[in-house]
C-alpha atoms as a PDB file:
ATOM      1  CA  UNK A   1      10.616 121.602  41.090  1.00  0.00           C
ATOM      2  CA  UNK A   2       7.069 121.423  40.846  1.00  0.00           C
ATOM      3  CA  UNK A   3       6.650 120.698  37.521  1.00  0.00           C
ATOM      4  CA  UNK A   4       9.396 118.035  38.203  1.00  0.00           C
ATOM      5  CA  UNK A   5       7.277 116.585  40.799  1.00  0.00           C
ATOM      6  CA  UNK A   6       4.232 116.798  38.267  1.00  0.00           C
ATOM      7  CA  UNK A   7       5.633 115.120  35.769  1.00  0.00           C
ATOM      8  CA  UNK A   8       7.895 112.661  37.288  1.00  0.00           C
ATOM      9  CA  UNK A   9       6.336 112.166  40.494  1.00  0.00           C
ATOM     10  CA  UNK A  10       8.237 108.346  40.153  1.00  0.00           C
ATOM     11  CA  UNK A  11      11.707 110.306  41.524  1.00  0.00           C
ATOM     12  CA  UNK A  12       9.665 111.089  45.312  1.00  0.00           C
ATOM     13  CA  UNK A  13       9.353 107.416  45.424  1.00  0.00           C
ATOM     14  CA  UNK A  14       5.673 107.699  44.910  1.00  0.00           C
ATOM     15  CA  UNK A  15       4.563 105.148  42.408  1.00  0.00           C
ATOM     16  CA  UNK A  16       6.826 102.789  42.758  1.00  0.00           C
ATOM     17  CA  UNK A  17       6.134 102.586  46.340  1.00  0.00           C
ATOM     18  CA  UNK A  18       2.305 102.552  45.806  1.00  0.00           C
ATOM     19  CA  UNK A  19       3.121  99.661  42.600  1.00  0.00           C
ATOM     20  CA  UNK A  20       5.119  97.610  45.292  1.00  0.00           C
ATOM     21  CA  UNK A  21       2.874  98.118  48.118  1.00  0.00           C
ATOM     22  CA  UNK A  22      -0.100  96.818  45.440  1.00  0.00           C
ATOM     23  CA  UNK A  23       1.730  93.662  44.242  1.00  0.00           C
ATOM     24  CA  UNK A  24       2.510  93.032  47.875  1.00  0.00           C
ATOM     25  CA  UNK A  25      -1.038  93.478  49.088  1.00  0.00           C
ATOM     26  CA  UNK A  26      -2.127  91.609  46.288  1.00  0.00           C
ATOM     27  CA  UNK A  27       0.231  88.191  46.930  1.00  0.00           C
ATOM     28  CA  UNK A  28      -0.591  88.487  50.410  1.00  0.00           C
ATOM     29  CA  UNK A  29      -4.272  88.773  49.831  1.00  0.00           C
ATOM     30  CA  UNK A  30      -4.012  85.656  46.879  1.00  0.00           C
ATOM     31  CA  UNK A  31      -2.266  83.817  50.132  1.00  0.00           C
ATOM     32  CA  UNK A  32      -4.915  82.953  52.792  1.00  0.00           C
ATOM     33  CA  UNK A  33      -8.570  82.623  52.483  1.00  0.00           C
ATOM     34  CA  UNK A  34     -11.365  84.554  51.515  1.00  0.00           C
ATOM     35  CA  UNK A  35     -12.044  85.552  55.061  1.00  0.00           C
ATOM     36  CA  UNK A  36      -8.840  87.134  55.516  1.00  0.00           C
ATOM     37  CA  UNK A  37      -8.574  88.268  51.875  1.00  0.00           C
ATOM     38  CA  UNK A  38     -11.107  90.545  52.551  1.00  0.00           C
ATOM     39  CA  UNK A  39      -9.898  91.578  55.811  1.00  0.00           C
ATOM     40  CA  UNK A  40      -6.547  92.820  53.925  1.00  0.00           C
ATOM     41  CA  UNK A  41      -8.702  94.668  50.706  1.00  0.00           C
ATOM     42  CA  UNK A  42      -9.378  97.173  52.946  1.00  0.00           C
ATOM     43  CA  UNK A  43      -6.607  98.686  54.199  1.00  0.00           C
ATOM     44  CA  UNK A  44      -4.943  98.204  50.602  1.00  0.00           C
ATOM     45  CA  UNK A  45      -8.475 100.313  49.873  1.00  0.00           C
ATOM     46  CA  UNK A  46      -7.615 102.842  52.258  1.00  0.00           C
ATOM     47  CA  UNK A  47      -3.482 102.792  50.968  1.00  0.00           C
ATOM     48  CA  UNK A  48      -4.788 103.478  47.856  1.00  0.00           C
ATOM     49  CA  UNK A  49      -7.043 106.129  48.562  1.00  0.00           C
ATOM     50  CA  UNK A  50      -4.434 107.873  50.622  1.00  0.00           C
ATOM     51  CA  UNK A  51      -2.397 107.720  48.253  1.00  0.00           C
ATOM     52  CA  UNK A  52      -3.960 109.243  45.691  1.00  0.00           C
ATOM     53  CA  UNK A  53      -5.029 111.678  47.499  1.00  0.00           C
ATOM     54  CA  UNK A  54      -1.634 112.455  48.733  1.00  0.00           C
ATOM     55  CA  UNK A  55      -0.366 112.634  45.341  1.00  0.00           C
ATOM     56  CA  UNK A  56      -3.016 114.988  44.196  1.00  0.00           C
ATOM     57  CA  UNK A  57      -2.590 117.378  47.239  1.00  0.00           C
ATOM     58  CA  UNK A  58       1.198 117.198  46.786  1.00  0.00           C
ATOM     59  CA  UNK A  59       1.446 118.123  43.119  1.00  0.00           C
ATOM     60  CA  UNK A  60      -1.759 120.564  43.862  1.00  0.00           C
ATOM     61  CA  UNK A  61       0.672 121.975  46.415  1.00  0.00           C
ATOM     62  CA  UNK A  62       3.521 122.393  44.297  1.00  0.00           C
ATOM     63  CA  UNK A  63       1.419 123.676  41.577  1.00  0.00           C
ATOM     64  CA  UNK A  64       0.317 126.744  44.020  1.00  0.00           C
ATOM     65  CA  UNK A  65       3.170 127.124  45.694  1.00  0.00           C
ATOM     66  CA  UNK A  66       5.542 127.357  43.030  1.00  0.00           C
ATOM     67  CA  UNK A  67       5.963 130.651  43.256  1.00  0.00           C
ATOM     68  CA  UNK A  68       6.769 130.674  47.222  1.00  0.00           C
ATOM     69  CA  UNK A  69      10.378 129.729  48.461  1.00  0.00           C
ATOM     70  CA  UNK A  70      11.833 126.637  48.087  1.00  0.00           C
ATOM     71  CA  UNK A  71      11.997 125.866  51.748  1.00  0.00           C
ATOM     72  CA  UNK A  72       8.021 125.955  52.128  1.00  0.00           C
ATOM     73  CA  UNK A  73       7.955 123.198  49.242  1.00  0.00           C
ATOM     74  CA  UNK A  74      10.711 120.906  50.454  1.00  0.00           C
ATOM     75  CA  UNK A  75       8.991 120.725  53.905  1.00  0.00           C
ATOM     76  CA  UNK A  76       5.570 120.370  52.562  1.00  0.00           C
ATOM     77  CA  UNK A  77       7.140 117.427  50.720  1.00  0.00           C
ATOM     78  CA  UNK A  78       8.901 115.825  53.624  1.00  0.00           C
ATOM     79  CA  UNK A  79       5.687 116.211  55.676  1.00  0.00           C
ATOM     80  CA  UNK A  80       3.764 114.121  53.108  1.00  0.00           C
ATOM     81  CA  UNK A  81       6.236 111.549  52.296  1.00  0.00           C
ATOM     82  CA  UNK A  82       6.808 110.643  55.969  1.00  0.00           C
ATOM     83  CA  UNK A  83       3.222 111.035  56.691  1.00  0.00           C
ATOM     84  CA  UNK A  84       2.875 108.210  53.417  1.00  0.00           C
ATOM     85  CA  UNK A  85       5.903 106.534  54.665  1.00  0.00           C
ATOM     86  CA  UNK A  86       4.298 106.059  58.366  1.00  0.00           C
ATOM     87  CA  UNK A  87       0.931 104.586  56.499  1.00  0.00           C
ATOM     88  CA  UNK A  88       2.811 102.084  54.243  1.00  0.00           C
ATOM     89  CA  UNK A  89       4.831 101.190  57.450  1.00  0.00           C
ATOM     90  CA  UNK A  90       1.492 100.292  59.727  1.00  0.00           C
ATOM     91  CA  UNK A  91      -0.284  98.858  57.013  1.00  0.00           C
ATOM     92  CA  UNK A  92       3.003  96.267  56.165  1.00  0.00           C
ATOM     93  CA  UNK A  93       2.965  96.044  60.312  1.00  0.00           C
ATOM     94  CA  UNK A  94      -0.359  95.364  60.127  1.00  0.00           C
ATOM     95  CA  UNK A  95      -0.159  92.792  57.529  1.00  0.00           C
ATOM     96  CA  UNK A  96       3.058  91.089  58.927  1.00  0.00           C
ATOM     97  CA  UNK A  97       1.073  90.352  62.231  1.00  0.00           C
ATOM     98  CA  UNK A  98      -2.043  88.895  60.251  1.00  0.00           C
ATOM     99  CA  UNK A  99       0.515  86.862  58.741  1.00  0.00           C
ATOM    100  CA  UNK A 100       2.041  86.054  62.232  1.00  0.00           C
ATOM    101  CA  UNK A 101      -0.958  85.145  63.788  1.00  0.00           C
ATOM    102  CA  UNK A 102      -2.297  83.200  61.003  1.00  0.00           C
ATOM    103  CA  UNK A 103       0.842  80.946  60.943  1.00  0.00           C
ATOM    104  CA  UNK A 104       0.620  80.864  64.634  1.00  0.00           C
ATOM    105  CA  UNK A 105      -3.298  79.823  64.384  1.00  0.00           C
ATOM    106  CA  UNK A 106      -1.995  77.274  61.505  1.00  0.00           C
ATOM    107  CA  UNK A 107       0.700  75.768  63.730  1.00  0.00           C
ATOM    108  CA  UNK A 108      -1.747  75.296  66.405  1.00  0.00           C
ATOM    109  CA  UNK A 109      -4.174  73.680  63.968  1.00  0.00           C
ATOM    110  CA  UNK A 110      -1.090  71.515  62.800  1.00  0.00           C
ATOM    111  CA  UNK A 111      -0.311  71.076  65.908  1.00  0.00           C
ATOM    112  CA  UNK A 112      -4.223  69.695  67.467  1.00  0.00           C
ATOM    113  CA  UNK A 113      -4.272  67.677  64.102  1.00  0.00           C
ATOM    114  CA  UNK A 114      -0.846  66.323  64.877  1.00  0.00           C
ATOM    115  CA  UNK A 115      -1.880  65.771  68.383  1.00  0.00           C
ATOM    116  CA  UNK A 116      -5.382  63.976  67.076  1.00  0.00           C
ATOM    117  CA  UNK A 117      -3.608  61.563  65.045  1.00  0.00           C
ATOM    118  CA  UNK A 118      -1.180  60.817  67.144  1.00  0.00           C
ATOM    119  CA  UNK A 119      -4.238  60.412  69.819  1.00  0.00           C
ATOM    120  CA  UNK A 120      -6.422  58.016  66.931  1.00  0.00           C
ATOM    121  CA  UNK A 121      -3.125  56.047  66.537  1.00  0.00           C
ATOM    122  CA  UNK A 122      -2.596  55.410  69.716  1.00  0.00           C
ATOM    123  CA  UNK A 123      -6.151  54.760  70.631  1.00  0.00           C
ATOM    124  CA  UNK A 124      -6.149  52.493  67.352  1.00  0.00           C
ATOM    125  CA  UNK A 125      -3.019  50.518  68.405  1.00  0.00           C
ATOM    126  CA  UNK A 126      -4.459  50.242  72.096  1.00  0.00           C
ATOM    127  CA  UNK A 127      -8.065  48.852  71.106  1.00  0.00           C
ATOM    128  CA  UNK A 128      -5.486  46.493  68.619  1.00  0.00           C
ATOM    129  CA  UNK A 129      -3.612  45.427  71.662  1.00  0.00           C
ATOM    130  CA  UNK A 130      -6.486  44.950  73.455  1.00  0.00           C
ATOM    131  CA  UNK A 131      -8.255  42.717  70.634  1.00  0.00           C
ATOM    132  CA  UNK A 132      -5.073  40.754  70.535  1.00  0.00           C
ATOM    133  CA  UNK A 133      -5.255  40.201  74.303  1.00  0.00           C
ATOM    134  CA  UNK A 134      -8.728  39.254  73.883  1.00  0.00           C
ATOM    135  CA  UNK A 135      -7.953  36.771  71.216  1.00  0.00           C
ATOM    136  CA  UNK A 136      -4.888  35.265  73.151  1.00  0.00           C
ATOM    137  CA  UNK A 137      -7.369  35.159  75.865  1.00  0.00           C
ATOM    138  CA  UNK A 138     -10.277  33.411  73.715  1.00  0.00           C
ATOM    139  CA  UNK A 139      -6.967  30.507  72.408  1.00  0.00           C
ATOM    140  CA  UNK A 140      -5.845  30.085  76.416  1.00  0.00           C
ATOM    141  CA  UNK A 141      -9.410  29.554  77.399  1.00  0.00           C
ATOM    142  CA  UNK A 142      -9.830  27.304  74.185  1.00  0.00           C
ATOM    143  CA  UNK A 143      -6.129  25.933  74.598  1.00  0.00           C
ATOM    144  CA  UNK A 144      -7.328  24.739  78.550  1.00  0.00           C
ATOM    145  CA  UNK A 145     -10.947  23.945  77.566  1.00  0.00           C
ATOM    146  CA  UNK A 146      -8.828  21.186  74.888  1.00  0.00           C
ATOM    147  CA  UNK A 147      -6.614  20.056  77.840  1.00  0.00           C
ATOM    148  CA  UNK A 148      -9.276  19.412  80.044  1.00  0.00           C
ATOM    149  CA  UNK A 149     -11.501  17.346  77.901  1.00  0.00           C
ATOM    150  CA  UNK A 150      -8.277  15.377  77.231  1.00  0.00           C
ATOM    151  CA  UNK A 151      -7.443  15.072  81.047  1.00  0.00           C
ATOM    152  CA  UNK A 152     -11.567  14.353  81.971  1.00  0.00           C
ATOM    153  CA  UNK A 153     -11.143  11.598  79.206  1.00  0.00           C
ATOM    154  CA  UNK A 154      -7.963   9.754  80.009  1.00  0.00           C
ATOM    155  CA  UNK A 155      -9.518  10.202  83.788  1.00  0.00           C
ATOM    156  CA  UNK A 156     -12.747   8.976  82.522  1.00  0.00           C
ATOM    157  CA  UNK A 157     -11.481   6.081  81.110  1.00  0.00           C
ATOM    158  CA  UNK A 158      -9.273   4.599  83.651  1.00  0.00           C
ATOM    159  CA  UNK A 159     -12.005   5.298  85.750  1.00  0.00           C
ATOM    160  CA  UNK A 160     -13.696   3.136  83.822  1.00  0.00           C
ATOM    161  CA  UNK A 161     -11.611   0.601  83.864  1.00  0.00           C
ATOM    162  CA  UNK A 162     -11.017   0.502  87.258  1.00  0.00           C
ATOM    163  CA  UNK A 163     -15.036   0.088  87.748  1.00  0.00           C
ATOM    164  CA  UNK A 164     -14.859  -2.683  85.554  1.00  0.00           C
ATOM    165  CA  UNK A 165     -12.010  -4.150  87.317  1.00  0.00           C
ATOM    166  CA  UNK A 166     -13.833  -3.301  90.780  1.00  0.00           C
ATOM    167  CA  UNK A 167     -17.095  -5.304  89.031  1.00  0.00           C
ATOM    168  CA  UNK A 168     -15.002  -8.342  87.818  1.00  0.00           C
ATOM    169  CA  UNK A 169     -13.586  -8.398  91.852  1.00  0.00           C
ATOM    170  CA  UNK A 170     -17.167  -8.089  93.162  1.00  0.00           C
ATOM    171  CA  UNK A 171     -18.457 -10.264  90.895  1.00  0.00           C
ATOM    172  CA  UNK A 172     -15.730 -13.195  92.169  1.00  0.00           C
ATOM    173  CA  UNK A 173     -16.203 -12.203  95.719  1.00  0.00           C
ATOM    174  CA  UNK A 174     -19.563 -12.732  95.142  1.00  0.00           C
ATOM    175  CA  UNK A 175     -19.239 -15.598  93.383  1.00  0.00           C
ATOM    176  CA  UNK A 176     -16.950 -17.319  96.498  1.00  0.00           C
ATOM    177  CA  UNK A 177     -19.298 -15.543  99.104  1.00  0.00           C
ATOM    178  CA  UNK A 178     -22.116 -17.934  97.235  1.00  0.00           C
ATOM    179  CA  UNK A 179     -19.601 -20.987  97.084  1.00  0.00           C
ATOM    180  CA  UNK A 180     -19.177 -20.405 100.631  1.00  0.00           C
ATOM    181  CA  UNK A 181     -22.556 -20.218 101.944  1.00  0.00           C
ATOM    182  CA  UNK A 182     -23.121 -23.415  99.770  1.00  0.00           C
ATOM    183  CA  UNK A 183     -20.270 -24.955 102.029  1.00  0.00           C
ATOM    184  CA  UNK A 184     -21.144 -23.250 105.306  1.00  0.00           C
ATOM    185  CA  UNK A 185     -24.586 -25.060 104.448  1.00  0.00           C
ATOM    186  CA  UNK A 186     -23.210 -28.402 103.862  1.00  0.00           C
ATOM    187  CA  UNK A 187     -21.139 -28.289 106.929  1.00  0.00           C
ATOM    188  CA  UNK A 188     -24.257 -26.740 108.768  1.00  0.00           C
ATOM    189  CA  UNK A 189     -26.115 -29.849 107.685  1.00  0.00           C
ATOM    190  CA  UNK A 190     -23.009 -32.264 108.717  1.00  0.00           C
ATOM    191  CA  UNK A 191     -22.970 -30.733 111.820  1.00  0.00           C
ATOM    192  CA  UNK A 192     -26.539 -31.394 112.120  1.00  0.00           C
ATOM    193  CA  UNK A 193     -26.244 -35.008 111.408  1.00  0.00           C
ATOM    194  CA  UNK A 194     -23.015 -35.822 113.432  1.00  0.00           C
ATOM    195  CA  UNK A 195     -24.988 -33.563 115.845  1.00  0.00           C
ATOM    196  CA  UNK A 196     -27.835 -36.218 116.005  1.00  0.00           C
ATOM    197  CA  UNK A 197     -25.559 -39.072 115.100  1.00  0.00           C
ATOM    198  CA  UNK A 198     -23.513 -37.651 118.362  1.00  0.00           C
ATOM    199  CA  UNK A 199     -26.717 -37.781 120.225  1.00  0.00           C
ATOM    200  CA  UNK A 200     -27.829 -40.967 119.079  1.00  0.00           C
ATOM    201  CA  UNK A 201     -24.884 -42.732 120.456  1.00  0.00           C
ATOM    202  CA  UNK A 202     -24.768 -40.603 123.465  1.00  0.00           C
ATOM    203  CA  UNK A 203     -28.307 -41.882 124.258  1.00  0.00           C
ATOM    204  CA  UNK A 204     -26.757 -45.383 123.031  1.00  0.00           C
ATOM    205  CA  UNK A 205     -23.929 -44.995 125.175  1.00  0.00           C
ATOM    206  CA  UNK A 206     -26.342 -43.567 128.056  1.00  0.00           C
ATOM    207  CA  UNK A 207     -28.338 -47.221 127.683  1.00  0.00           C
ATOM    208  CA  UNK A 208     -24.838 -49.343 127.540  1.00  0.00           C
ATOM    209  CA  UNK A 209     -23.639 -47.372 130.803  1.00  0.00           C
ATOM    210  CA  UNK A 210     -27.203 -48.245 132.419  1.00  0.00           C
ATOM    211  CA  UNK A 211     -27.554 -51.594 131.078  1.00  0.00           C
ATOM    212  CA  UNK A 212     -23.939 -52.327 132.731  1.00  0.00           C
ATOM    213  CA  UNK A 213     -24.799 -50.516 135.781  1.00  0.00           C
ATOM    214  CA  UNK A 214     -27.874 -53.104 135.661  1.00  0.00           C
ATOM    215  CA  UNK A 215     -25.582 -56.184 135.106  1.00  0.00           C
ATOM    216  CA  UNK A 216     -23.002 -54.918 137.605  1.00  0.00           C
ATOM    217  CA  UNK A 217     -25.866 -54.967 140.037  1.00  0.00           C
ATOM    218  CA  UNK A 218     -27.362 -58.464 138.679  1.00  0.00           C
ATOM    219  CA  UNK A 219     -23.743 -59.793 138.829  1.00  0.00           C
ATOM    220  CA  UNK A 220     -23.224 -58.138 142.709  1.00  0.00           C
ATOM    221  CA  UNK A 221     -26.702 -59.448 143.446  1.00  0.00           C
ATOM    222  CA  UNK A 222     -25.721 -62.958 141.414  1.00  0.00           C
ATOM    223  CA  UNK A 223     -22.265 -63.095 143.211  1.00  0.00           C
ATOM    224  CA  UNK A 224     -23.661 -62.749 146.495  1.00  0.00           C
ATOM    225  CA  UNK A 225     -26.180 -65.624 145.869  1.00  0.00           C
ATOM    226  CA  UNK A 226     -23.413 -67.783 144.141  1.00  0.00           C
ATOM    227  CA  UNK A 227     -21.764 -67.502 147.274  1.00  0.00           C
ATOM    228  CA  UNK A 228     -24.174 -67.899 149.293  1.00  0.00           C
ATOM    229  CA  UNK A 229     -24.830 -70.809 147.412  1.00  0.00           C
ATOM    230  CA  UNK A 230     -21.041 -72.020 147.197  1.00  0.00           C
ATOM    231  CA  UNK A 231     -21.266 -72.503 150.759  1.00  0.00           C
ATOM    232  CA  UNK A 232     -24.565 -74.008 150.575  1.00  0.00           C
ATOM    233  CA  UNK A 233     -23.085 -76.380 148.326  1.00  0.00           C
ATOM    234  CA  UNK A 234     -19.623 -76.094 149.130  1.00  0.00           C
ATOM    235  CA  UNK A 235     -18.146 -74.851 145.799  1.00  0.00           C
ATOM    236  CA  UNK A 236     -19.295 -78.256 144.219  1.00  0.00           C
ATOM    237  CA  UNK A 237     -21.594 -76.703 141.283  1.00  0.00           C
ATOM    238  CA  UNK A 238     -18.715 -74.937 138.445  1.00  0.00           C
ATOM    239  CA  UNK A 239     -20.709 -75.128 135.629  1.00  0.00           C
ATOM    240  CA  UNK A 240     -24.096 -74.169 136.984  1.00  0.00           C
ATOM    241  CA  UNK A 241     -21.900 -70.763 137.972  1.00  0.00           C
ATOM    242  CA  UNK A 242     -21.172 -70.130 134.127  1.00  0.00           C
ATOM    243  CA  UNK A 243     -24.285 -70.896 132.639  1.00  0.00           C
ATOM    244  CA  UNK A 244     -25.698 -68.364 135.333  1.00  0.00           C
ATOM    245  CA  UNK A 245     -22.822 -65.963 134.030  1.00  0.00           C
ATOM    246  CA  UNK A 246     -23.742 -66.148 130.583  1.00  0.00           C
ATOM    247  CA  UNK A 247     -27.603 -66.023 131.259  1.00  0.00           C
ATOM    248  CA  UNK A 248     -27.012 -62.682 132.900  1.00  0.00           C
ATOM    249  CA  UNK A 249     -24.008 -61.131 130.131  1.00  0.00           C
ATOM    250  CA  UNK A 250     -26.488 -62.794 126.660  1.00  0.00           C
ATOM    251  CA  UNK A 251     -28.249 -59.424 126.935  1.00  0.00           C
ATOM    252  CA  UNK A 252     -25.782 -56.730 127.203  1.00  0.00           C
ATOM    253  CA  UNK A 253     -23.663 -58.729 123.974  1.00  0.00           C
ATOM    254  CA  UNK A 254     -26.442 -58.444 122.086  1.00  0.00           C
ATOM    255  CA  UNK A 255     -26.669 -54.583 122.899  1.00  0.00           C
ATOM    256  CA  UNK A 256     -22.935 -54.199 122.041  1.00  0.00           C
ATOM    257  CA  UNK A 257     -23.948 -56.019 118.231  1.00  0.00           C
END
């Protein structure tokens, strides 16, 4: 048995086991980074040491005890192949939560990238909205500023033309207003000469009325002596009573002319 085990030490599940525990050290190592390759080279160091070491005490330990009873051996092998088994078992533990926590670390990294991009995107298409809104804003205001010069010119210009038309009126107003004070003047100054001409012949009329109130007293006067005379005379004198008539009436008909 313990030359067996010290020339085919491959049957204890030795070799292989330290050749698979290598390559698997070694394709987790080539996996991640430098950091963590270096993290996992030493306790693939250590396996490796151990192991040797195991193997050499083992077959050093069935090369002295090969004369003691089988029993001794077969426990001293059991002891060191589940004392290896127990190191290859916390060192692929060990590795398997490395590997765990470096997807875990990796999905979080995905997962702030993720949530980064989706945050740049979203900030992107909200600064787009809100240049859009600006620009819609910038083609109402420039849309209304359009409509208002069109509205302050069609307002402007019937203004205009109402002014115009308001000038044209006052202009004609005027125009009679100056006609009429023209007129007013002429009738003023008519006024003023049938005023006078009134006056004149009220102040003619004023000398008829006294130059008849004069005769009516020459003729009461002349009556009284015509009949005083009549009946000094006896009514014999006709004609000396007309020519006394007209001799008082000649002036008053040549007033009336």
């Amino acid at each position: 048995m313990a030359v067996q085990a010290q020339l085919y030490p491959e049957r204890l599940g030795l070799l292989p086991m330290g050749g698979q525990q290598d390559c698997i050290l070694n394709d987790h190592v080539s996996e991640f980074d430098a950091d963590r390759g270096f993290a996992f080279q030493e306790p693939q160091q250590q396996y490796l040491f151990l192991d040797q070491n195991n193997s050499q005490n083992f077959c050093f330990d069935c090369n002295i005890g090969a004369s003691s009873s089988s029993s001794s051996y077969s426990t001293t092998c059991d002891s060191s192949f589940s004392m290896f088994l127990s190191q290859c078992l916390d060192v692929q533990l060990d590795m398997q939560r490395r590997e765990v926590d470096c997807m875990l670390q990796l999905q979080a990294l995905v997962l702030v990238a993720f949530i980064l991009c989706f945050g740049l995107q979203k900030s992107r298409s909200i600064s787009q909205k809100q240049m859009q809104a600006e620009r819609l804003r910038f083609a109402l205001q420039q849309q209304r500023k359009q409509q208002l010069g069109i509205i302050l010119k069609s307002v402007e210009s019937k203004v205009s033309s109402l002014i115009r038309q308001n000038e044209e009126k006052l202009a004609q107003a005027t125009k009679k207003t100056m006609e009429l004070e023209v007129c007013l003047r002429k009738v003023e100054q008519e006024s003023e000469q049938w005023q006078r001409l009134a006056r004149e012949k009220e102040a003619v009329v004023v000398d008829l009325s006294n130059t008849l109130e004069r005769i009516r007293e020459r003729l009461v006067t002349t009556s009284n002596k015509v009949q005083d005379a009549e009946s000094f005379c006896c009514g014999s004198c006709t004609s000396a009573r007309a020519n006394l008539a007209k001799h008082f009436l000649a002036p008053a008909l040549s007033v009336n002319q």
